[in-house]
Protein backbone atom coordinates (compact mmCIF):
# COMPACT_ATOMS: atom_id res chain seq x y z
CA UNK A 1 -19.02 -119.14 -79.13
CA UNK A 2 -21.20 -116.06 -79.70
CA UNK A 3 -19.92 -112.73 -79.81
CA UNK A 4 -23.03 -112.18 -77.04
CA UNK A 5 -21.20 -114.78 -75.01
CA UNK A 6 -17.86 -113.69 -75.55
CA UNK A 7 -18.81 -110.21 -74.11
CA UNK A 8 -20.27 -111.42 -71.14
CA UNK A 9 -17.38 -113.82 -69.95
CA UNK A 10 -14.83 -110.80 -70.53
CA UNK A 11 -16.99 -108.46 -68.43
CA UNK A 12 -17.48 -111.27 -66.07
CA UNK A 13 -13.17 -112.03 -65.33
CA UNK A 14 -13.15 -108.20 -65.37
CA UNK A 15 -15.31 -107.66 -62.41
CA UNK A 16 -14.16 -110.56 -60.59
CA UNK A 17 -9.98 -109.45 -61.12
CA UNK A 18 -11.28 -106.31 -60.03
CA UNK A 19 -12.87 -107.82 -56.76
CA UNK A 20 -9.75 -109.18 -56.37
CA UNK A 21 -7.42 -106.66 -57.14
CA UNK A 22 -10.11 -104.68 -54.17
CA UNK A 23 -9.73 -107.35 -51.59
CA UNK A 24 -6.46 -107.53 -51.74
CA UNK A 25 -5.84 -103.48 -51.56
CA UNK A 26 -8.43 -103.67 -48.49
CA UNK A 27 -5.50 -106.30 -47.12
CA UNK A 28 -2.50 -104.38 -47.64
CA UNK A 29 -4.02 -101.35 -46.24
CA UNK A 30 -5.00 -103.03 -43.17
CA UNK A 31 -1.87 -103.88 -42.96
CA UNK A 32 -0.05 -100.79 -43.49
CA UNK A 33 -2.64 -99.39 -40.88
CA UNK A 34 -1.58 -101.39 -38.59
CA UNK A 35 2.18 -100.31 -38.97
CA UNK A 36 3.41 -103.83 -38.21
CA UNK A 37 6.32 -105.81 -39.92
CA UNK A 38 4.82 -109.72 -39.88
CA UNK A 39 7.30 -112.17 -39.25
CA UNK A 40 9.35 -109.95 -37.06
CA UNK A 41 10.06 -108.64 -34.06
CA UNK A 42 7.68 -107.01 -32.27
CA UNK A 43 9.48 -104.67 -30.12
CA UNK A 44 12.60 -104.22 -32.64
CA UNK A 45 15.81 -104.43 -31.79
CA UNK A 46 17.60 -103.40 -28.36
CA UNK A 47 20.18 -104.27 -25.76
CA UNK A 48 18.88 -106.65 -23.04
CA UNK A 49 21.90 -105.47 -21.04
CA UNK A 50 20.38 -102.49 -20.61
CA UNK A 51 16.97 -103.51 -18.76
CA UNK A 52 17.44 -103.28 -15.52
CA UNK A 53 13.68 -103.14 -14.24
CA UNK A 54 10.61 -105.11 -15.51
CA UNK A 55 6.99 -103.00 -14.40
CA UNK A 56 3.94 -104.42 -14.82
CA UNK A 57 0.39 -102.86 -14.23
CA UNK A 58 -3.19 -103.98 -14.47
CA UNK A 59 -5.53 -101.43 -13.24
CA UNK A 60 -4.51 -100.43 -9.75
CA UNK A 61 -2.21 -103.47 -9.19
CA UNK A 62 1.36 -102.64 -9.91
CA UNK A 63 4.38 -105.11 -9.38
CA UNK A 64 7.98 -103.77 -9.74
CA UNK A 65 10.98 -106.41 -10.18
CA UNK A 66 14.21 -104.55 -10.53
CA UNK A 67 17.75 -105.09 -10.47
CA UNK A 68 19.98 -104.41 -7.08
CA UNK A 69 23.55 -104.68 -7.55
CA UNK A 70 24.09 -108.90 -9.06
CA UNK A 71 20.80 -109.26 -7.94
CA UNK A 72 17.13 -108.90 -8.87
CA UNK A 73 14.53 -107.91 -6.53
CA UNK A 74 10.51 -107.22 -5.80
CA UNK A 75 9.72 -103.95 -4.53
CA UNK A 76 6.46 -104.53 -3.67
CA UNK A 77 7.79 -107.13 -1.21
CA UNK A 78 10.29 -104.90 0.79
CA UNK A 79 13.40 -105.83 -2.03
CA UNK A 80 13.00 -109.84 -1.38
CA UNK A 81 14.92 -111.77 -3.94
CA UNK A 82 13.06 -112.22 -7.18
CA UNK A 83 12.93 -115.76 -9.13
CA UNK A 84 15.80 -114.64 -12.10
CA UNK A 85 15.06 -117.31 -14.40
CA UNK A 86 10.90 -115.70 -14.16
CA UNK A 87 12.54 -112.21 -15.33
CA UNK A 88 14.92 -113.66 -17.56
CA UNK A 89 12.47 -115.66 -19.15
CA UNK A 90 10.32 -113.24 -19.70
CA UNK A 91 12.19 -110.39 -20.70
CA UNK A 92 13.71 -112.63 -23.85
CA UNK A 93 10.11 -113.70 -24.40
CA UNK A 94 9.64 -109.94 -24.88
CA UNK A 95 12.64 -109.37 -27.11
CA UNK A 96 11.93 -112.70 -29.20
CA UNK A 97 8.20 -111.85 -29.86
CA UNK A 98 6.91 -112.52 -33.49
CA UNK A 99 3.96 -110.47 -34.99
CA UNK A 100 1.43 -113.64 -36.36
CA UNK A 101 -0.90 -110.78 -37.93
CA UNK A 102 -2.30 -107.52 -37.35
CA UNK A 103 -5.86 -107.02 -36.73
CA UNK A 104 -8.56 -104.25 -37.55
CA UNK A 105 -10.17 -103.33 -35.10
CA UNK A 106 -12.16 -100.51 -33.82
CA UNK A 107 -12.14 -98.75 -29.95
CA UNK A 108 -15.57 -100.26 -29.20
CA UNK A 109 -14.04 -103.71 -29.70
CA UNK A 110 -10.68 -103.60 -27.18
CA UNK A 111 -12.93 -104.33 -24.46
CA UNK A 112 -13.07 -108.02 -25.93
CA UNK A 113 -9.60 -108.35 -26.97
CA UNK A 114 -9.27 -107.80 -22.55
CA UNK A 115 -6.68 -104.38 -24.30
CA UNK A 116 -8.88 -101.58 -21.93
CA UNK A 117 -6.78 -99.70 -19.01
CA UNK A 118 -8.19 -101.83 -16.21
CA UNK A 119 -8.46 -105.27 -18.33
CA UNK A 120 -4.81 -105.37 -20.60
CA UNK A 121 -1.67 -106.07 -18.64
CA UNK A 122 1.18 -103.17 -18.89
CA UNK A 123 4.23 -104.44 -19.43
CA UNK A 124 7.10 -102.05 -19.10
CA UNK A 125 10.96 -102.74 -19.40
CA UNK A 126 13.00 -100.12 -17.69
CA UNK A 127 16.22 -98.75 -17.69
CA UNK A 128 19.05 -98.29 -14.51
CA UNK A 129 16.77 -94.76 -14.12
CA UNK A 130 13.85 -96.32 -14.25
CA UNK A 131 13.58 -94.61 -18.21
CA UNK A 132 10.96 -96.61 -20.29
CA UNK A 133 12.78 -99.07 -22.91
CA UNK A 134 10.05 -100.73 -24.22
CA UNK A 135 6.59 -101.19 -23.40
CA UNK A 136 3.78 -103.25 -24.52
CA UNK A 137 -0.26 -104.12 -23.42
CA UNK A 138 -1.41 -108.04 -23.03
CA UNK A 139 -4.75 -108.93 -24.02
CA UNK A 140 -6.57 -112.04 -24.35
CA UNK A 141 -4.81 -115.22 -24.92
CA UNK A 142 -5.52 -117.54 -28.18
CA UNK A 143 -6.16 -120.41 -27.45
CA UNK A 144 -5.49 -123.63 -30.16
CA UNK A 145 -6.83 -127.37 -30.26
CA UNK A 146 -8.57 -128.41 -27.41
CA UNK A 147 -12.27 -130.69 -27.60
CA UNK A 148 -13.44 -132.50 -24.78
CA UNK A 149 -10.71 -134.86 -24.46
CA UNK A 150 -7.59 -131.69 -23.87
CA UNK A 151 -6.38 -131.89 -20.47
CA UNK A 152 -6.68 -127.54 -21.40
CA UNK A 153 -10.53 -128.39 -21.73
CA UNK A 154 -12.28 -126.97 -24.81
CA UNK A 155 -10.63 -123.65 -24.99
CA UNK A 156 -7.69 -125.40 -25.63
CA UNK A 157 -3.87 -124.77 -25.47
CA UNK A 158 -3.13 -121.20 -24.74
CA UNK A 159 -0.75 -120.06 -28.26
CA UNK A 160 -0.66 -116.72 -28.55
CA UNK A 161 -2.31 -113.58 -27.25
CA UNK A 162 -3.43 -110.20 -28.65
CA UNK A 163 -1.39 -106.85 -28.07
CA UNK A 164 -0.90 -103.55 -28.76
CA UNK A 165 2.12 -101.26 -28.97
CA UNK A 166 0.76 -98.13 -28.87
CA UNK A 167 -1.94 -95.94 -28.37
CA UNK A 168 -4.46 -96.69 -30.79
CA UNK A 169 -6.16 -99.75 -32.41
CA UNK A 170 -4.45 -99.30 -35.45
CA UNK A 171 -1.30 -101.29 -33.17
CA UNK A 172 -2.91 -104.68 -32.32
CA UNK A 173 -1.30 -107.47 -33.71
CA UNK A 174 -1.05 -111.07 -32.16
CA UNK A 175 2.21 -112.81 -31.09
CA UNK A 176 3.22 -116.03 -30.83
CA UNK A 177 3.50 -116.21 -27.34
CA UNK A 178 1.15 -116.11 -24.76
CA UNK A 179 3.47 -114.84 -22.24
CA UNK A 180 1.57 -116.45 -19.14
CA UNK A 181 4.74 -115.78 -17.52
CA UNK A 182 3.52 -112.10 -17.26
CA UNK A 183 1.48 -111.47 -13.82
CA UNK A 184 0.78 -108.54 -11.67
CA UNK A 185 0.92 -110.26 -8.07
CA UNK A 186 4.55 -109.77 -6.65
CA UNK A 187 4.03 -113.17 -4.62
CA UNK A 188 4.10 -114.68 -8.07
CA UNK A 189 7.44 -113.24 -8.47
CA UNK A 190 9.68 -113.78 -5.53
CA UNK A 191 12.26 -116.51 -5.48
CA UNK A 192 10.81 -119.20 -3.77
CA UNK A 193 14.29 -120.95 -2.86
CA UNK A 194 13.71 -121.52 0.73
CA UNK A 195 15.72 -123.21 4.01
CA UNK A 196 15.94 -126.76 3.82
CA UNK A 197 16.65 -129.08 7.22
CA UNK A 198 18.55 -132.23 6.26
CA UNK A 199 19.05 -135.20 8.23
CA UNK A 200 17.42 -134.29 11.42
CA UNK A 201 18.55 -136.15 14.88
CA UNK A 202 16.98 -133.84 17.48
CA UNK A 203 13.80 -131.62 17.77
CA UNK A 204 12.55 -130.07 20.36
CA UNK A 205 8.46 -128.35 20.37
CA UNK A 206 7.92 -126.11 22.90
CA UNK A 207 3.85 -125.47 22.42
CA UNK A 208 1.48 -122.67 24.12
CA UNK A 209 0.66 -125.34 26.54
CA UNK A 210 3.07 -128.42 28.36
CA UNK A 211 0.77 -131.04 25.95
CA UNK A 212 2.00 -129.61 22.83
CA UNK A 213 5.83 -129.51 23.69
CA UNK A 214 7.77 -132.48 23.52
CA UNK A 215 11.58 -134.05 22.59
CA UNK A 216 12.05 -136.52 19.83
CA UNK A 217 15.90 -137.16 19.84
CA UNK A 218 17.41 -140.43 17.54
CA UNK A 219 21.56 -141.38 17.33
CA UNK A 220 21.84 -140.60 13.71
CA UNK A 221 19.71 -139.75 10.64
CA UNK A 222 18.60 -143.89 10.63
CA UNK A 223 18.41 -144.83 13.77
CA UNK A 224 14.46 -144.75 15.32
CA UNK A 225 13.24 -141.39 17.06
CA UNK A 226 12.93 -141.70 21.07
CA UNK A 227 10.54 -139.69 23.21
CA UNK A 228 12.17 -137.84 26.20
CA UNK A 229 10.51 -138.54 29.39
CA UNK A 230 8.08 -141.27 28.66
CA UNK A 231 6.11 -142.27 31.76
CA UNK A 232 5.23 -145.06 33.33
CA UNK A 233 2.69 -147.06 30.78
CA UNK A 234 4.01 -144.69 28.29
CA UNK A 235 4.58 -146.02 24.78
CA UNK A 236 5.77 -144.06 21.95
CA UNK A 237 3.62 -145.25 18.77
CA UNK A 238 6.60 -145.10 15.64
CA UNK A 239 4.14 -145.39 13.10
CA UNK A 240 3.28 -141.90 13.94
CA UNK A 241 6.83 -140.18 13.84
CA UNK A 242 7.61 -140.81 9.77
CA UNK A 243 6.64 -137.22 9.25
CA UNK A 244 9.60 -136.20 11.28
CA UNK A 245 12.54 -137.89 9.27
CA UNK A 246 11.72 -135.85 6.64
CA UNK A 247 10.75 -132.70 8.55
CA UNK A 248 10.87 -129.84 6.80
CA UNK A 249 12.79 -131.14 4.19
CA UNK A 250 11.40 -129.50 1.46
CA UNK A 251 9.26 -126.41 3.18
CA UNK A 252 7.81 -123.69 0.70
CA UNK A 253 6.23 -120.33 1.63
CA UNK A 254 3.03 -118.83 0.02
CA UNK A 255 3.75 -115.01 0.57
CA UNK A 256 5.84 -112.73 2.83
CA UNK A 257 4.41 -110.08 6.06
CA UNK A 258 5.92 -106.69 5.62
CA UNK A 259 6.40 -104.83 8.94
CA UNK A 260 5.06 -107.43 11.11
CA UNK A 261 2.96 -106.69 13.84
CA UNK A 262 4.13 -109.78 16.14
CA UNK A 263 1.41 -109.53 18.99
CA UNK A 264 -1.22 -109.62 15.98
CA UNK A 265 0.43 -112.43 13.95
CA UNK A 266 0.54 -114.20 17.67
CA UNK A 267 4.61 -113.96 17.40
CA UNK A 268 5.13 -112.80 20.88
CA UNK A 269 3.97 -115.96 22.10
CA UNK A 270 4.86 -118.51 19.20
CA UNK A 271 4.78 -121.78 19.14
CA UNK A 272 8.56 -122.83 18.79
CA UNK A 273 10.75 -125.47 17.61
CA UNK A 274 14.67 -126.17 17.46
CA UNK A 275 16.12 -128.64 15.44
CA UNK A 276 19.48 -130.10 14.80
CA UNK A 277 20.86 -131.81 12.28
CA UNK A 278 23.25 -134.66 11.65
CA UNK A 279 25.78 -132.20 9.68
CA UNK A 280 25.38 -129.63 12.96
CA UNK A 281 23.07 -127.31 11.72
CA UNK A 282 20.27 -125.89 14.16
CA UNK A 283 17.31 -124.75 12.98
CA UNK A 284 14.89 -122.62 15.33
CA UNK A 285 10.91 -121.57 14.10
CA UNK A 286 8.33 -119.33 15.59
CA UNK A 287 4.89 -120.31 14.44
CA UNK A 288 2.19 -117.74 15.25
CA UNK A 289 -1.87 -117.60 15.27
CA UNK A 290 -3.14 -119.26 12.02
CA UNK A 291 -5.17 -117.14 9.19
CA UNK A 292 -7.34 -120.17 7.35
CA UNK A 293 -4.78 -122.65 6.45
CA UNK A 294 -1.88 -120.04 6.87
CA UNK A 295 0.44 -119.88 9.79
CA UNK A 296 2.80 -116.64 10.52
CA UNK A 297 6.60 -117.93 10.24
CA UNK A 298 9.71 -117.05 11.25
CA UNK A 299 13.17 -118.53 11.48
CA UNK A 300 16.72 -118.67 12.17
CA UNK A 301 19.82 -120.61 11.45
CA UNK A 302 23.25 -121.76 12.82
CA UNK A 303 25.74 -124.42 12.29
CA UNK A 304 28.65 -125.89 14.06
CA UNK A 305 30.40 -127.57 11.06
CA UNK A 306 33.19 -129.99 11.19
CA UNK A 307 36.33 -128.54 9.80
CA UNK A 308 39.03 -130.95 10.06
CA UNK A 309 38.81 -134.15 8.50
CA UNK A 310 39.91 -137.44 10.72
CA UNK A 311 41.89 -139.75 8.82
CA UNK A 312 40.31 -143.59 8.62
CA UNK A 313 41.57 -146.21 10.32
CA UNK A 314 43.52 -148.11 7.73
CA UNK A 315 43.72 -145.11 5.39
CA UNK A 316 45.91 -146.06 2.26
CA UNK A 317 48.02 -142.41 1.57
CA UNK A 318 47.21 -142.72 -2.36
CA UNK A 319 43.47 -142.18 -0.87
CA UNK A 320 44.37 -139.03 1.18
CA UNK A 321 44.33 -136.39 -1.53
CA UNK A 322 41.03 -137.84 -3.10
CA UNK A 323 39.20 -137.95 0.32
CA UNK A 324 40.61 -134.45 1.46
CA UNK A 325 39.20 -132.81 -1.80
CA UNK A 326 35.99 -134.11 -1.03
CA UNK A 327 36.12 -133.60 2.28
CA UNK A 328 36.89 -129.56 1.33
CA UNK A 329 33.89 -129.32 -1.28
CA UNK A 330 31.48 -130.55 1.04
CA UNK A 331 32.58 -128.08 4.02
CA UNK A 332 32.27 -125.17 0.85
CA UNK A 333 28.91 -126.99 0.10
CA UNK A 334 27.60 -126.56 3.14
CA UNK A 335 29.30 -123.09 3.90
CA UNK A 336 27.06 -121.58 1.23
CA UNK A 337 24.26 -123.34 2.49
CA UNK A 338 24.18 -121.64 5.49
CA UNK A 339 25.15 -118.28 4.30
CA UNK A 340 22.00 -118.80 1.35
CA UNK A 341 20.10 -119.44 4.34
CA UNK A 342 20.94 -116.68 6.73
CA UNK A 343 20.14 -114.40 4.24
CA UNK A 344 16.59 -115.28 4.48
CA UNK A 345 16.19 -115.59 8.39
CA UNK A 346 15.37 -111.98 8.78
CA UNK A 347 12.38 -112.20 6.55
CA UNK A 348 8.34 -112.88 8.29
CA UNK A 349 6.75 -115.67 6.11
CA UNK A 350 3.04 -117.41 5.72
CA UNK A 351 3.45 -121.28 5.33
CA UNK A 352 0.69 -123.62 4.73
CA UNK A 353 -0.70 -125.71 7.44
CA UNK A 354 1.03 -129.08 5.76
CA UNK A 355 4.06 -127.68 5.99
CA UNK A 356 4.81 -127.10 9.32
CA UNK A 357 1.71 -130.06 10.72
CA UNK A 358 4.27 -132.19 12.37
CA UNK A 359 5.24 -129.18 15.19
CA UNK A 360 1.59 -128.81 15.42
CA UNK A 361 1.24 -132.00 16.85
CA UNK A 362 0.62 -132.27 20.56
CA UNK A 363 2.65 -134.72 22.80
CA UNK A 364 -0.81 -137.08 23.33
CA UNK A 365 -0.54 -137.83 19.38
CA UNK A 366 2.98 -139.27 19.57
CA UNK A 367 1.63 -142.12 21.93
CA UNK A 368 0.50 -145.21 21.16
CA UNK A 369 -3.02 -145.72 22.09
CA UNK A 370 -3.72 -147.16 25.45
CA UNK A 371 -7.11 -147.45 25.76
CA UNK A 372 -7.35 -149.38 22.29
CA UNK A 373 -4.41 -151.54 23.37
CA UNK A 374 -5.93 -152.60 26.71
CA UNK A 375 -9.07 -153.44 24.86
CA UNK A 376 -7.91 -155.54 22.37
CA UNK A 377 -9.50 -159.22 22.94
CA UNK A 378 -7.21 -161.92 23.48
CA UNK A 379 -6.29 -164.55 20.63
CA UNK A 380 -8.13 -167.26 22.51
CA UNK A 381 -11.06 -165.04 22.95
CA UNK A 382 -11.36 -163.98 19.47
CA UNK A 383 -10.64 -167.30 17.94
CA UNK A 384 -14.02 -168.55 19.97
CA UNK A 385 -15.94 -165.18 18.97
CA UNK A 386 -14.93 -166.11 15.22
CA UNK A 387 -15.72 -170.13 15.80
CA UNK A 388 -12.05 -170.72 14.72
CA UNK A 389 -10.21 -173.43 16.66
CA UNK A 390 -6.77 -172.71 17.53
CA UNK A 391 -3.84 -175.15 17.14
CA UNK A 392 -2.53 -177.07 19.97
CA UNK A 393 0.67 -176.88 20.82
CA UNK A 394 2.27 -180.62 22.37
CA UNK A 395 3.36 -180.37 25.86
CA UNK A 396 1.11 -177.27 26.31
CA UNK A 397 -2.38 -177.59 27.87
């Protein structure tokens, strides 16, 4: 090899090691700008005994969940239970949080990174006082895979999401998580645990008019559902009562009315039901005026239960201890039940239209159809509109 040659290969590795040596002091500054320790925890280490409030703001929408004695609660919703396992889930999310990277970034770009006052989500954890802990800002999620054939569609599978930690770009970073969990509408954080009727064997409507009240009343939670004063040519249709074996059996609310104006909500003059229950609960509900699909609710609950247990027939006495106990946890079953309940009866709720559409029913639509009946055509007559000859039957004209 020339000496020509020789020179320019040695001046050639020299500029390229010092490109590289460049590059990577260009990395380890941006990362010592960014004041981050990659791999771990984001928020450093503290007690998650002592968070007792969770605040989170996005521009003028603020949501407060905070601790109340055992339990946790929404502000913003007049102190209704909140869902624990949300808070929970998310305040460990916070604590667990891994920094993926930091990224440079200038002022003029937070806007896309969604990390602006009015655009990034607050995210506060509070003391007993109500003394900051920890804080951070959500931006934009990251999103990973997707195509056209991702249920997620092409943005894909949300897998992280950009944040900052302080008050300057030099503290984004992005985490592992993309803490969807983390919302600033308290309906998205109250415990939706609701009342739940079991078994019903009597329900009475009382409507706004005498069409829309009615009695369905059955012997037990299997036997078929009678209508109370049925009139002559009268037939209840029982195809159309399956919605009430399973009447609100599994009811949900959307949201809750604070200080509710009950001649406005169309409370004063609900439309009511009371229902009882196989196990002797009874269940009464005001449903106002409707909003769109939403209907004002209220309700209350009793329950005569059954406290002494009657001994079978031929009951063997090795059986009586067994069938006592479980006699005694279901009367403490259902105990709690109605004291979970009660607890909630004070509250004004909005329901959906499907979840209360059986009471909405008017008496008419329990009936079977009388007009159709009558003017069904008779097997003869149909068999001869359809050119079908009918059997004959011997000894029968």
């Amino acid at each position: 090899m020339k000496a020509k040659q020789l020179t320019i290969l040695v001046l050639a590795a020299l500029v390229l090691g010092g490109g590289g040596l460049l590059v990577t002091k260009n990395r380890q500054s941006e990362f010592a700008d960014s004041k981050t320790n990659v791999g771990g925890p984001l928020l450093g280490a503290f007690d998650l005994n002592t968070v007792s409030g969770l605040r989170l703001s996005q521009g003028s929408n603020v949501v407060n969940v905070v601790k109340s004695g055992d339990d946790w609660v929404v502000k913003e919703r007049g102190g209704y239970p909140a869902n624990f396992e949300e808070v929970r889930g998310l305040v460990r999310k916070l604590a667990e949080l891994k920094v993926i990277q930091p990224v440079k970034v200038g002022v003029s770009r937070l806007p896309l990174l969604e990390l602006t006052k009015d655009s990034g989500i607050l995210v506060e954890l509070v003391d007993q006082a109500g003394k900051q802990l920890k804080s951070i800002t959500l931006g934009k999620q990251i999103t990973a895979g997707g195509g056209d054939g991702s249920p997620f569609g092409s943005g894909g599978m949300p897998s992280g999401r950009y944040v900052q930690t302080g008050p300057g770009p030099e503290s984004v970073v992005v985490v592992n998580d993309p803490l969807s969990a983390a919302k600033t509408d308290a309906a998205e954080w109250v415990s939706k645990d609701f009342f739940k009727v079991e078994q019903p064997v009597s329900v009475v409507v009382v409507g706004t008019s005498p069409t829309n009240s009615f009695t369905l009343t059955r012997t037990n939670e299997f036997a078929d559902w009678t209508l109370a004063a049925l009139e002559a040519g009268e037939q209840l249709d029982k195809n159309k009562l399956w919605s009430f074996n399973s009447l609100l059996s599994a009811p949900s609310f959307n949201d809750l009315v604070l200080a509710p104006d009950l001649v406005k909500l169309g409370l004063d003059r609900p439309t009511k039901a009371i229902i009882k229950t196989a196990a002797g609960f009874t269940y009464e509900v005001k449903l106002g005026q409707p909003e769109g699909e939403d209907y004002p609710f209220q309700f209350s609950v009793t329950a005569e239960l059954k406290r002494q247990r009657e001994p079978g027939k031929d009951e063997k006495p090795e059986d009586k201890t067994k069938l006592d106990k479980e006699f005694a946890d279901k009367l403490a079953q259902q105990e709690q039940k109605l004291k979970a309940e009660q607890a909630l009866a004070p509250w004004t709720y909005t329901v959906s239209k499907w979840t209360v559409e059986a009471l909405l029913k008017g008496r008419p639509e329990l009936l079977a159809d009388k007009k159709a009946a009558e003017g069904l055509p008779s097997p003869a007559s149909a068999a001869e509109t359809l050119g079908i000859e009918l059997p004959t039957v011997p000894g029968k004209p």
